[in-house]
PDB file of N, CA and C in Angstrom:
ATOM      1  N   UNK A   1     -24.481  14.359 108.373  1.00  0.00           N
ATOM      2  CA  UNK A   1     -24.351  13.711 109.656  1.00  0.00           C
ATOM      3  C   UNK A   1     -23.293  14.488 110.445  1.00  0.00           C
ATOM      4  N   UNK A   2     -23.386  14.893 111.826  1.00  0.00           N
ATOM      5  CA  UNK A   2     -22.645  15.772 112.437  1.00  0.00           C
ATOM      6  C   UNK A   2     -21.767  14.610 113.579  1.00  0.00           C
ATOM      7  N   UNK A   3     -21.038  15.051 113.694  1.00  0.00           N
ATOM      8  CA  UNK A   3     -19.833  14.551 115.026  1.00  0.00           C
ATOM      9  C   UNK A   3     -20.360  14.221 115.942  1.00  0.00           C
ATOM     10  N   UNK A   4     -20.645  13.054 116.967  1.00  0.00           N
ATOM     11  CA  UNK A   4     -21.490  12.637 118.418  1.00  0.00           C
ATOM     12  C   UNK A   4     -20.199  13.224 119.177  1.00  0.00           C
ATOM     13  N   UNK A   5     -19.168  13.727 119.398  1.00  0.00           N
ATOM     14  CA  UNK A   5     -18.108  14.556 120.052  1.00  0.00           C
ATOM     15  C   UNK A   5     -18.331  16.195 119.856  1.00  0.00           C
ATOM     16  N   UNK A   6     -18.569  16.441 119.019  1.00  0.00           N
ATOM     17  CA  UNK A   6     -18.668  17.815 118.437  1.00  0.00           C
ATOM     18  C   UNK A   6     -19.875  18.082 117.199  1.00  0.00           C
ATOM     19  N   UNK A   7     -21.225  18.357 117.917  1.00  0.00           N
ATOM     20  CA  UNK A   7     -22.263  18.704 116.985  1.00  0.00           C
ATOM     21  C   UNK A   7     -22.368  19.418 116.387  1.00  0.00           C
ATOM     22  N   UNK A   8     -21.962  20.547 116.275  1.00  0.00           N
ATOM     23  CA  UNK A   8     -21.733  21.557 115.445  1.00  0.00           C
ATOM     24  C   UNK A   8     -21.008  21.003 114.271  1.00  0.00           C
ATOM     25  N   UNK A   9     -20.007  19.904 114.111  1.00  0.00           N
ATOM     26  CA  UNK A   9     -19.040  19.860 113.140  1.00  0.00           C
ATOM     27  C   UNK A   9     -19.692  18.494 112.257  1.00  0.00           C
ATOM     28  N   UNK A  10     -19.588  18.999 111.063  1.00  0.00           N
ATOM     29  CA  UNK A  10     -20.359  17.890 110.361  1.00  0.00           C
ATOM     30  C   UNK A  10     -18.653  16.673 110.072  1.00  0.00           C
ATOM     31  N   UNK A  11     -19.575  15.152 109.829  1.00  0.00           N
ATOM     32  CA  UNK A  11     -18.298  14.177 109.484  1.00  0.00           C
ATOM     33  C   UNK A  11     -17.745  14.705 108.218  1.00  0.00           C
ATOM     34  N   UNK A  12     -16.316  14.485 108.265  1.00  0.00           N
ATOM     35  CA  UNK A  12     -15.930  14.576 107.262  1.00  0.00           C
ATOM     36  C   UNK A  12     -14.429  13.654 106.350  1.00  0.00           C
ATOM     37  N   UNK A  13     -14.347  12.399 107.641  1.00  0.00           N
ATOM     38  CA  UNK A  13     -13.258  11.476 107.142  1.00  0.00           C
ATOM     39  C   UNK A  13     -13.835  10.223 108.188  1.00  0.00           C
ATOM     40  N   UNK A  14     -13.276   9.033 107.303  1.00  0.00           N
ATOM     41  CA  UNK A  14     -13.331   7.782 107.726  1.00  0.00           C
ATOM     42  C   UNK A  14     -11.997   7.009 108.056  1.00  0.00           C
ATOM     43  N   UNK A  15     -11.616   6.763 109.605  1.00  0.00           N
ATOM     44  CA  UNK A  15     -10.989   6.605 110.093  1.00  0.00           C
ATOM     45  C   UNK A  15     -10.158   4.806 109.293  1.00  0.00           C
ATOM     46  N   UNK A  16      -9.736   5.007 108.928  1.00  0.00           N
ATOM     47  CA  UNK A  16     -10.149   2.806 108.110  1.00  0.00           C
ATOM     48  C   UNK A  16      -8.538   2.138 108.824  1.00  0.00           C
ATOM     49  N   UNK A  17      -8.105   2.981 109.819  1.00  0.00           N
ATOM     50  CA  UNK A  17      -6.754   2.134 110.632  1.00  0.00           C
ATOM     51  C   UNK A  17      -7.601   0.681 111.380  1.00  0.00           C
ATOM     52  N   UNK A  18      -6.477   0.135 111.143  1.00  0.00           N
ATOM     53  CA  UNK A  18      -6.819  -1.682 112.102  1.00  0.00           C
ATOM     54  C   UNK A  18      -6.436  -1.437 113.316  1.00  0.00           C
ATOM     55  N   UNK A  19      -7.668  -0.620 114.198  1.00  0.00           N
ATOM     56  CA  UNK A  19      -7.685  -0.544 115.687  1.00  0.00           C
ATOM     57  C   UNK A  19      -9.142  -0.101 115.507  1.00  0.00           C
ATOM     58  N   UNK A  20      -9.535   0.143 117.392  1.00  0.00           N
ATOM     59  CA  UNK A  20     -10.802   0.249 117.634  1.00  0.00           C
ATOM     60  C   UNK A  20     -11.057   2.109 117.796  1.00  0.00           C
ATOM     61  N   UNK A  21     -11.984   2.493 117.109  1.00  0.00           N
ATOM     62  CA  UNK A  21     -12.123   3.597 117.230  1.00  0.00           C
ATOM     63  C   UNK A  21     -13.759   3.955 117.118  1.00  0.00           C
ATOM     64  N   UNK A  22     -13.631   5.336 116.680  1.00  0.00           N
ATOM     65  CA  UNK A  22     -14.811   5.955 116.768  1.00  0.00           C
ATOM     66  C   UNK A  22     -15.098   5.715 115.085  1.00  0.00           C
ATOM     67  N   UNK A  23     -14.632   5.539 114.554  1.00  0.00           N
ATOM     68  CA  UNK A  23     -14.197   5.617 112.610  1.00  0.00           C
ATOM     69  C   UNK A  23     -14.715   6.564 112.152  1.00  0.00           C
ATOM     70  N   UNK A  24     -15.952   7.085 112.433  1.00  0.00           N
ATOM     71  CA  UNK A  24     -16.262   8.393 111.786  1.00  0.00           C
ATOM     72  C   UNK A  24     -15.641   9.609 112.388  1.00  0.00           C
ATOM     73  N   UNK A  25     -15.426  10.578 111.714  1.00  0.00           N
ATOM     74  CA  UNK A  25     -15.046  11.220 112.262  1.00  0.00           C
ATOM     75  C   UNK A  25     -14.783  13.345 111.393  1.00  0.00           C
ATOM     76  N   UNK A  26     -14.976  13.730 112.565  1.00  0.00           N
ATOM     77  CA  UNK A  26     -15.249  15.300 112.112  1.00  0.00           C
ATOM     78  C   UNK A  26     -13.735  15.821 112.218  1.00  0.00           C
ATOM     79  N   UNK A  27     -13.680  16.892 111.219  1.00  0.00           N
ATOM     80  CA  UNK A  27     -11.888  17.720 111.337  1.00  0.00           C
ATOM     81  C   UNK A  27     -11.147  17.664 112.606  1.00  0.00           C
ATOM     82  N   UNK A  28     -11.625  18.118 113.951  1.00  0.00           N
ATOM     83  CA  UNK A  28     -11.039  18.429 115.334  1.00  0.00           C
ATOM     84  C   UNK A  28     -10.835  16.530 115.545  1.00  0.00           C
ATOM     85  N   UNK A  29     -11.608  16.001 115.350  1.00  0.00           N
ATOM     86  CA  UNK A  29     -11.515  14.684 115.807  1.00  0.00           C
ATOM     87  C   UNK A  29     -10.601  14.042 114.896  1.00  0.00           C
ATOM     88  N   UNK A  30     -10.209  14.482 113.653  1.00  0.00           N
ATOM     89  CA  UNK A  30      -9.527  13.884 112.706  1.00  0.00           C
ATOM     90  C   UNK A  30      -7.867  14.484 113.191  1.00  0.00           C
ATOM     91  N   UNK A  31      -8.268  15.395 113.680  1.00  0.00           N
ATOM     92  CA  UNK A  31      -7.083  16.104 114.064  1.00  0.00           C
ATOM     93  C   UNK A  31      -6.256  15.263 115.406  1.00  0.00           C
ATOM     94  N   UNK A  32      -6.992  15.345 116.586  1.00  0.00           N
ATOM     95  CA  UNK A  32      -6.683  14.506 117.730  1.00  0.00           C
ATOM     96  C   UNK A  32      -6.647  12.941 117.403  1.00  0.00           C
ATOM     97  N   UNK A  33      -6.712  12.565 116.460  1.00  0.00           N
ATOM     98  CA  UNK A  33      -6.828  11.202 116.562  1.00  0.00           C
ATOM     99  C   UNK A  33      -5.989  10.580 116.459  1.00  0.00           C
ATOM    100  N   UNK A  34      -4.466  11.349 116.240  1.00  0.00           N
ATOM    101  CA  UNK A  34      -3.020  10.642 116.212  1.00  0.00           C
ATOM    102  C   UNK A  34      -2.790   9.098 115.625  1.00  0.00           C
ATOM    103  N   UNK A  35      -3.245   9.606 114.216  1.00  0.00           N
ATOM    104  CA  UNK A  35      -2.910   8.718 113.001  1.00  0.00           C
ATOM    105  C   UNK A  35      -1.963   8.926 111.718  1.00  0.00           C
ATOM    106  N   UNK A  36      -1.957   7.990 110.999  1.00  0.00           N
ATOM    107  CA  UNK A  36      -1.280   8.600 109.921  1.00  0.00           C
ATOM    108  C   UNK A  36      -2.493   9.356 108.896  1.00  0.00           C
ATOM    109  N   UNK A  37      -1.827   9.814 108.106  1.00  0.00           N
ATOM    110  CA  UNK A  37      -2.815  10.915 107.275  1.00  0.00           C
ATOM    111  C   UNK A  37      -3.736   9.941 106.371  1.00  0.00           C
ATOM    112  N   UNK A  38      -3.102   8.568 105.646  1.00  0.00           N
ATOM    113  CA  UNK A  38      -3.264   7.804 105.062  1.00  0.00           C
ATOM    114  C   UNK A  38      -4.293   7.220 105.593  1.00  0.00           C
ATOM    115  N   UNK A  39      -4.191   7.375 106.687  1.00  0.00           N
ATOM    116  CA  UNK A  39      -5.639   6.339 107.684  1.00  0.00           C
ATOM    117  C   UNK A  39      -6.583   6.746 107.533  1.00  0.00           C
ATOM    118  N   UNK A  40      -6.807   7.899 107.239  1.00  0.00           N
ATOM    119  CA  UNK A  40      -8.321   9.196 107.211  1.00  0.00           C
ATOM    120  C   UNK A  40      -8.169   9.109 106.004  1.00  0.00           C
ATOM    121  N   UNK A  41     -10.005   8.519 105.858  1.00  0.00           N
ATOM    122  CA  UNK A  41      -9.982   8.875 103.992  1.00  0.00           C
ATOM    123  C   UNK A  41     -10.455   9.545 104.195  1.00  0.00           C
ATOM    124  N   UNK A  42     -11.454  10.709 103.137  1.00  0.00           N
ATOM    125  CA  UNK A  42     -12.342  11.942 102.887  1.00  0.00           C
ATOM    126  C   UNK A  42     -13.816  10.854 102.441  1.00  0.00           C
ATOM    127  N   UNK A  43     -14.990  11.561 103.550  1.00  0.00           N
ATOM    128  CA  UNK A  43     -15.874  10.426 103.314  1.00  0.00           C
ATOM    129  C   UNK A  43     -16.746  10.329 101.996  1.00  0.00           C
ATOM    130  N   UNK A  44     -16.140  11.076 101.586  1.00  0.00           N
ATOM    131  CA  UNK A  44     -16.771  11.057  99.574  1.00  0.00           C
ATOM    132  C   UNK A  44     -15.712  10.098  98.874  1.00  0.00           C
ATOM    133  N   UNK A  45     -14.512   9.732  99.365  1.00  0.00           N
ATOM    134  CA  UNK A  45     -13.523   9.002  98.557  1.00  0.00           C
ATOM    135  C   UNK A  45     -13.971   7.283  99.262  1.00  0.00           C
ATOM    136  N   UNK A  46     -15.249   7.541 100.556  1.00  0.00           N
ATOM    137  CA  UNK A  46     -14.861   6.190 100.878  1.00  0.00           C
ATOM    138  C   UNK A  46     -16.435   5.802 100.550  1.00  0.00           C
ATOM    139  N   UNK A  47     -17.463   6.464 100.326  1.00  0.00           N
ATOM    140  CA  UNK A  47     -18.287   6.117 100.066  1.00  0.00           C
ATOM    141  C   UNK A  47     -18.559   5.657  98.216  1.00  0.00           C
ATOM    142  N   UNK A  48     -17.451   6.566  97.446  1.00  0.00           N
ATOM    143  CA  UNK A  48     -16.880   5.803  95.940  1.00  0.00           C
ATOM    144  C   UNK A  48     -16.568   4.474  96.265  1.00  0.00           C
ATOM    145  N   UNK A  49     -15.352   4.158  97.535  1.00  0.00           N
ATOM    146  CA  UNK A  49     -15.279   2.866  97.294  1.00  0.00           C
ATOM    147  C   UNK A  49     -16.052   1.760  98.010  1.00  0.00           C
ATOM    148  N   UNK A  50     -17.156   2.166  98.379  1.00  0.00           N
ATOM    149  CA  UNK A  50     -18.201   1.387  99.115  1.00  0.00           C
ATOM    150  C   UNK A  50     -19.018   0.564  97.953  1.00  0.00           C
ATOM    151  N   UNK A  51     -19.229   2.412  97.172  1.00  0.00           N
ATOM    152  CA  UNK A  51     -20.218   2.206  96.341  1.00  0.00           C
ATOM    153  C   UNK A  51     -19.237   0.953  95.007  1.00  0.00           C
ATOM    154  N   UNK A  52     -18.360   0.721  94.758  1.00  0.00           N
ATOM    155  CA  UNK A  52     -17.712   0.104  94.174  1.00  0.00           C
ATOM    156  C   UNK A  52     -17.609  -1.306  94.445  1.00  0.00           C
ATOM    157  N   UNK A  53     -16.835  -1.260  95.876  1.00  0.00           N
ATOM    158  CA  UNK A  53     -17.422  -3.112  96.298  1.00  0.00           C
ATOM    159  C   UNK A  53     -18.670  -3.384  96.527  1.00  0.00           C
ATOM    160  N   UNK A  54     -19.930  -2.565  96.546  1.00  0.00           N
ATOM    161  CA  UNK A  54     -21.340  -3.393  96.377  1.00  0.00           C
ATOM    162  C   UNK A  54     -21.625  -3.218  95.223  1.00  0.00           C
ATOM    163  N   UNK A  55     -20.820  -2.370  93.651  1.00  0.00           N
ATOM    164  CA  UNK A  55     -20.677  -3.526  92.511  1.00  0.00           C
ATOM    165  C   UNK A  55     -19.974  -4.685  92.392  1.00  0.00           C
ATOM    166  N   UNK A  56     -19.128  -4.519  92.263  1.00  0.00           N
ATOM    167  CA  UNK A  56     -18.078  -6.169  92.937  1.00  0.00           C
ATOM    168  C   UNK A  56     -19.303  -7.015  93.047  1.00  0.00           C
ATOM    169  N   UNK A  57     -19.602  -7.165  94.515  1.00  0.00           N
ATOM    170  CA  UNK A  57     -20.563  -8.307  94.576  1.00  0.00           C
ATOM    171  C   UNK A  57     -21.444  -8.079  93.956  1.00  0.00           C
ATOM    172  N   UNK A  58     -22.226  -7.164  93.496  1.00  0.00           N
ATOM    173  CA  UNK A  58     -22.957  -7.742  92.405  1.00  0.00           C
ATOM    174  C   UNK A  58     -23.326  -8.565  91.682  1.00  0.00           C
ATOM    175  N   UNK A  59     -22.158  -7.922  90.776  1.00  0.00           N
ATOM    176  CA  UNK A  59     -21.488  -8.673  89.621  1.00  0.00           C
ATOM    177  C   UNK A  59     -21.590 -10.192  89.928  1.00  0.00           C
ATOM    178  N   UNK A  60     -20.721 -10.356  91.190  1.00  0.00           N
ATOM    179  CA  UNK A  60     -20.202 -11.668  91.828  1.00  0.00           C
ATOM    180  C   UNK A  60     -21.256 -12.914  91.911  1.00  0.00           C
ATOM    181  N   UNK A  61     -22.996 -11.673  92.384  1.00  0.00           N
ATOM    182  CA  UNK A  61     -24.310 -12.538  92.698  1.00  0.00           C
ATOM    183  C   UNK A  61     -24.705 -13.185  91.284  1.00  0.00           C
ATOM    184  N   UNK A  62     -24.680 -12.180  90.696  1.00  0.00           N
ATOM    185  CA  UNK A  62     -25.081 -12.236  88.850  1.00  0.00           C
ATOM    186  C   UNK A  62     -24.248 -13.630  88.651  1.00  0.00           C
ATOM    187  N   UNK A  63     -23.046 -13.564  88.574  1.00  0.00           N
ATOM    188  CA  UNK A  63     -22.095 -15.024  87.809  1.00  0.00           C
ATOM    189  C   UNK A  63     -22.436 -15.972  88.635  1.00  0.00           C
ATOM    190  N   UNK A  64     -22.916 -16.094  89.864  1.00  0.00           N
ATOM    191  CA  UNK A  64     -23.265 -17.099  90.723  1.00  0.00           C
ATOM    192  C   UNK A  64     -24.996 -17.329  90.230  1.00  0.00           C
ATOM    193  N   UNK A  65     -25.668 -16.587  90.346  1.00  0.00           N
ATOM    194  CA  UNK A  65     -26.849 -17.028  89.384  1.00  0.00           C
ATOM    195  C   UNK A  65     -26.940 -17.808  88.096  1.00  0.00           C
ATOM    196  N   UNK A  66     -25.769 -17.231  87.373  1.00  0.00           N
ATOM    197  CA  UNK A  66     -26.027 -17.901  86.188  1.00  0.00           C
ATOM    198  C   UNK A  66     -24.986 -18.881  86.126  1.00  0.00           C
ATOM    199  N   UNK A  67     -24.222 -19.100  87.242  1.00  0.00           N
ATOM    200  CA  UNK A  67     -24.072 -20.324  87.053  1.00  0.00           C
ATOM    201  C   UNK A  67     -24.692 -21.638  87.324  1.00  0.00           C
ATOM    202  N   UNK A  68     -25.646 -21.076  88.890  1.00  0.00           N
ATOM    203  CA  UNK A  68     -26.516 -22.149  88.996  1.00  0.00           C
ATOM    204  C   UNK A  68     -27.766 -22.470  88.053  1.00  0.00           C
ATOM    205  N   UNK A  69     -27.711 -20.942  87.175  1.00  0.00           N
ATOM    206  CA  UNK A  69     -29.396 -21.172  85.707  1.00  0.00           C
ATOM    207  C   UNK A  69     -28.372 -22.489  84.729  1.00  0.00           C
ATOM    208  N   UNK A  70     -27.478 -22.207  84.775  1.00  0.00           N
ATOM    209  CA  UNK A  70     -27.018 -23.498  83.767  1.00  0.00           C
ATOM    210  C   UNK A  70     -26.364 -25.048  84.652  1.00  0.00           C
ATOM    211  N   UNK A  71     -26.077 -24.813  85.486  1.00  0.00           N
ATOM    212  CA  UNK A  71     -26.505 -26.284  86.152  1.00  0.00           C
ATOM    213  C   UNK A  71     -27.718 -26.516  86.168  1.00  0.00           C
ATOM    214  N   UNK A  72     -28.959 -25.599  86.322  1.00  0.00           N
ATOM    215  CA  UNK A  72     -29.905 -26.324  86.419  1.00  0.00           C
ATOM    216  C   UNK A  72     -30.914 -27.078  84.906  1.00  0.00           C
ATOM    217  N   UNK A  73     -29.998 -26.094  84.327  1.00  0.00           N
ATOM    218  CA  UNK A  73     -30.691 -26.436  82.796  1.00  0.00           C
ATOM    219  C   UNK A  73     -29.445 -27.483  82.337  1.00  0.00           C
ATOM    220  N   UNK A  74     -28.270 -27.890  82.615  1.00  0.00           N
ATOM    221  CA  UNK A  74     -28.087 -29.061  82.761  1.00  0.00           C
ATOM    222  C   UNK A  74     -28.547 -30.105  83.380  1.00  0.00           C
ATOM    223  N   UNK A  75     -29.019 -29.906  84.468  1.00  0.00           N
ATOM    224  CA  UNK A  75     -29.399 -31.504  85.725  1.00  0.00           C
ATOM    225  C   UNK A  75     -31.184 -31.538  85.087  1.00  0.00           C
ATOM    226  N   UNK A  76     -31.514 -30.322  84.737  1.00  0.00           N
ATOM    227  CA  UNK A  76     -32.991 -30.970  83.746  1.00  0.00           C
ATOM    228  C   UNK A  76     -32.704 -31.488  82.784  1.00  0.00           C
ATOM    229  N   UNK A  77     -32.027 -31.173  81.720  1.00  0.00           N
ATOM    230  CA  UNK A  77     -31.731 -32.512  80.387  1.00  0.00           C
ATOM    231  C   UNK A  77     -31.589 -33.137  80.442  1.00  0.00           C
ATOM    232  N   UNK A  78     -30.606 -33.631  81.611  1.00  0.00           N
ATOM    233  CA  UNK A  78     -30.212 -35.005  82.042  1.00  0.00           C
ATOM    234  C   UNK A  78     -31.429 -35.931  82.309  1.00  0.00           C
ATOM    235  N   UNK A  79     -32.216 -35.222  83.350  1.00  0.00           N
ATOM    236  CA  UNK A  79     -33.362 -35.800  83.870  1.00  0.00           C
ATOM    237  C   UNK A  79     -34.576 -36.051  82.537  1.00  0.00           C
ATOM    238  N   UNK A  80     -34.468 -35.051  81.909  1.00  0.00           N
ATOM    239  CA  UNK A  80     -35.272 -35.733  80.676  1.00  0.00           C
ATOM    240  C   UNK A  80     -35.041 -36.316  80.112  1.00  0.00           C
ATOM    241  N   UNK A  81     -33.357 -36.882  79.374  1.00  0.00           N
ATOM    242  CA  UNK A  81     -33.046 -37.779  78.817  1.00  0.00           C
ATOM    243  C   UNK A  81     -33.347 -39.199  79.259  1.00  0.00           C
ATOM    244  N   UNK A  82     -33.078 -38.953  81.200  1.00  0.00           N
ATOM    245  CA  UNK A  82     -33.225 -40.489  81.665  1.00  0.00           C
ATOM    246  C   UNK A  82     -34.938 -40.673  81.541  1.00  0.00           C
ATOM    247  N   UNK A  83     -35.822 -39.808  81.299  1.00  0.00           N
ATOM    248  CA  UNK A  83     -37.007 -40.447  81.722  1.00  0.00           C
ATOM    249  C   UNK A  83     -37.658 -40.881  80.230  1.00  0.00           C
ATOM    250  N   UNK A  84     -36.824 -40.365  79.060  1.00  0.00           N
ATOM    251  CA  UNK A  84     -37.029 -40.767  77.504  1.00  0.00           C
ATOM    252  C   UNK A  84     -36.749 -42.307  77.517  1.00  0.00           C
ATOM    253  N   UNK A  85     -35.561 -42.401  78.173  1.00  0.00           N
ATOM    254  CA  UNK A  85     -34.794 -43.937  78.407  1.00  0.00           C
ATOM    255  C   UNK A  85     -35.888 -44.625  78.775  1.00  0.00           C
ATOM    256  N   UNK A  86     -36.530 -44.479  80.334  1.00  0.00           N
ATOM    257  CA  UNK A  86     -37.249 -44.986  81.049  1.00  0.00           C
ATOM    258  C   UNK A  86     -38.624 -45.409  80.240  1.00  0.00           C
ATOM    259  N   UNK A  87     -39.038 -44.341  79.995  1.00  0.00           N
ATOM    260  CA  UNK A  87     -40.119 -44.625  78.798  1.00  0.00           C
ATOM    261  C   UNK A  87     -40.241 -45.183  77.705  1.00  0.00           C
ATOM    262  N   UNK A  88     -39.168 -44.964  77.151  1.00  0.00           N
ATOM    263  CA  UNK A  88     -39.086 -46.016  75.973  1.00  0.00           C
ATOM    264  C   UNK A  88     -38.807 -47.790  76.530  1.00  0.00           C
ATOM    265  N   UNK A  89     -37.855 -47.841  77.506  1.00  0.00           N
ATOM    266  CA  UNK A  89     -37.882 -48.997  78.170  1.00  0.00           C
ATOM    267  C   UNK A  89     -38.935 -49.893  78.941  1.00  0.00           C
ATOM    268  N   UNK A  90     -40.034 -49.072  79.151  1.00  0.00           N
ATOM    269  CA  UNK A  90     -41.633 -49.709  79.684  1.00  0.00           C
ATOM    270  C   UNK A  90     -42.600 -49.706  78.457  1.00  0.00           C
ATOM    271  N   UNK A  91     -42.278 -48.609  77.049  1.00  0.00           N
ATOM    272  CA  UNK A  91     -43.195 -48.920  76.202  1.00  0.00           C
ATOM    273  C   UNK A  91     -42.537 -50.132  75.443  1.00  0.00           C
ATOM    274  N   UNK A  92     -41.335 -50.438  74.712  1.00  0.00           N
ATOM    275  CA  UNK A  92     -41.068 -51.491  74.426  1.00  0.00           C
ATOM    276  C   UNK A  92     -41.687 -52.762  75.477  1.00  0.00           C
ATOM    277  N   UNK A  93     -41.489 -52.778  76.781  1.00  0.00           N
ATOM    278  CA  UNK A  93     -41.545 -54.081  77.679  1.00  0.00           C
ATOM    279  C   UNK A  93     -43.438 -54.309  77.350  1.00  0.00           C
ATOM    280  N   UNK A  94     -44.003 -53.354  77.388  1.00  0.00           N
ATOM    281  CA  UNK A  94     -45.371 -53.627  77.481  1.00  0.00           C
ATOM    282  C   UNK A  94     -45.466 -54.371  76.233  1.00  0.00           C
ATOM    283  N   UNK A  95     -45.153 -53.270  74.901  1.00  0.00           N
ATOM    284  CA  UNK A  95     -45.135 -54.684  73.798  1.00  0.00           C
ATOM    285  C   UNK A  95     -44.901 -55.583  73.431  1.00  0.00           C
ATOM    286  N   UNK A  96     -43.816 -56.028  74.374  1.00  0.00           N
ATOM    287  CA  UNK A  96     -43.592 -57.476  74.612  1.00  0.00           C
ATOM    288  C   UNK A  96     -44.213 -58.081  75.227  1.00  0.00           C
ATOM    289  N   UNK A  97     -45.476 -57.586  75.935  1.00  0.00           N
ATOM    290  CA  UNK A  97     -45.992 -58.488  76.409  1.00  0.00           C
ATOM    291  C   UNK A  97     -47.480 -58.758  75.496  1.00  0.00           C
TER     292      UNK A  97
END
């Protein structure tokens, strides 16, 4: 992907300061952009940590799945237990009658 300021110059840092900018950004533009050095990552160091927090959530979707597979295989036992109740409580009543 090349610079929308300078086409010739391919991107090569991600601007990640808390202000409004262009954030991508090519060497000359990394240069003029009167930041700290710290602010410009190298866009291979920021696409590692991209690629890192969309494991994070992952992970995050996964434990949230299985937590709702075992609520739900709790709130079904439950529900089968009450309808064992229920059933046994209308087959007894019928034989009483």
């Amino acid at each position: 992907m090349n610079c929308s300021d300078h086409p010739q110059n391919p991107i090569t840092v991600i601007c990640v300061a808390k202000h409004e900018c262009q954030r991508k950004l090519c060497a000359q533009c990394a240069y003029e952009h009167n930041v700290e050095l710290q602010q410009l990552l190298p866009i291979m160091l920021f696409q590692d940590q991209l690629q890192n927090k969309l494991k994070e959530f992952k992970l995050e979707d996964k434990k949230q799945l299985d937590q709702s597979r075992l609520s739900f295989k709790s709130l079904l036992s439950e529900t089968e237990k009450m309808l064992q109740t229920l059933w046994a409580k209308f087959y007894s009543s019928i034989n009483y009658l």
